[in-house]
Protein backbone atom coordinates (compact mmCIF):
# COMPACT_ATOMS: atom_id res chain seq x y z
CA UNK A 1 -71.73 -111.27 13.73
CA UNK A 2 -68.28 -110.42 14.00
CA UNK A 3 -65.14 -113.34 13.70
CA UNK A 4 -63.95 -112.65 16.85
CA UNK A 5 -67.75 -113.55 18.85
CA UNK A 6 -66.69 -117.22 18.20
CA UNK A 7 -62.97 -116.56 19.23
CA UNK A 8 -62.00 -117.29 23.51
CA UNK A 9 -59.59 -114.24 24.11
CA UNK A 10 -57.96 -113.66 27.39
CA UNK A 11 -59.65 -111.07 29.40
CA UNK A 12 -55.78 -109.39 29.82
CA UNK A 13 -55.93 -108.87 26.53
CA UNK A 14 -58.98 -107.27 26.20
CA UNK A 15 -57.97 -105.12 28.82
CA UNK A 16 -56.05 -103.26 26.29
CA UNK A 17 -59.30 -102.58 24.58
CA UNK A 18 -60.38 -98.75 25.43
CA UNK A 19 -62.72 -99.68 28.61
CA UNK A 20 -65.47 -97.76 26.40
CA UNK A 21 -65.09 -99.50 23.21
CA UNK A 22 -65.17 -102.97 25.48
CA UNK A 23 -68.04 -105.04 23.93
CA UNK A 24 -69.10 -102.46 21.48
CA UNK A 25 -65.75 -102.53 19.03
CA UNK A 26 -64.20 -105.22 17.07
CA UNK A 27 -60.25 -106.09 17.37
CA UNK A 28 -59.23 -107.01 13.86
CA UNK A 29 -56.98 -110.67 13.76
CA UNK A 30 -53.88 -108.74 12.97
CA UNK A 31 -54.36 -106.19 16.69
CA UNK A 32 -55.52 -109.13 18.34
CA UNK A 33 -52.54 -111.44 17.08
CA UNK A 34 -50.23 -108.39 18.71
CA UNK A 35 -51.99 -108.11 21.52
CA UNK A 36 -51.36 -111.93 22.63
CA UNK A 37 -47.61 -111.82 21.30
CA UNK A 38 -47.21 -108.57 23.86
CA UNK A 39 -49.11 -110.22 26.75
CA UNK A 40 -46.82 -112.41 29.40
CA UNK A 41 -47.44 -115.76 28.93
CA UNK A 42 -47.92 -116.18 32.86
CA UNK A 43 -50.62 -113.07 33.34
CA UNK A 44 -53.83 -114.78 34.78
């Protein structure tokens, strides 16, 4: 099992995630650390 399975990301996020690759691909620490740092703080 991958790291991020026990990590709560926010779905925004993921929506930068290739809709095809959603569920099926792992975001290393480092994308998903620049993923947060480029989403608003306020998105829902």
């Amino acid at each position: 099992m991958c790291w991020c399975f026990s990590r709560t990301i926010n779905p925004i996020v993921l929506q930068a995630v290739p809709a095809d690759l959603r569920g099926r691909a792992c975001l290393c620490s480092r994308c998903l650390l620049r993923l947060q740092k480029e989403t608003p703080p306020d998105a829902p």
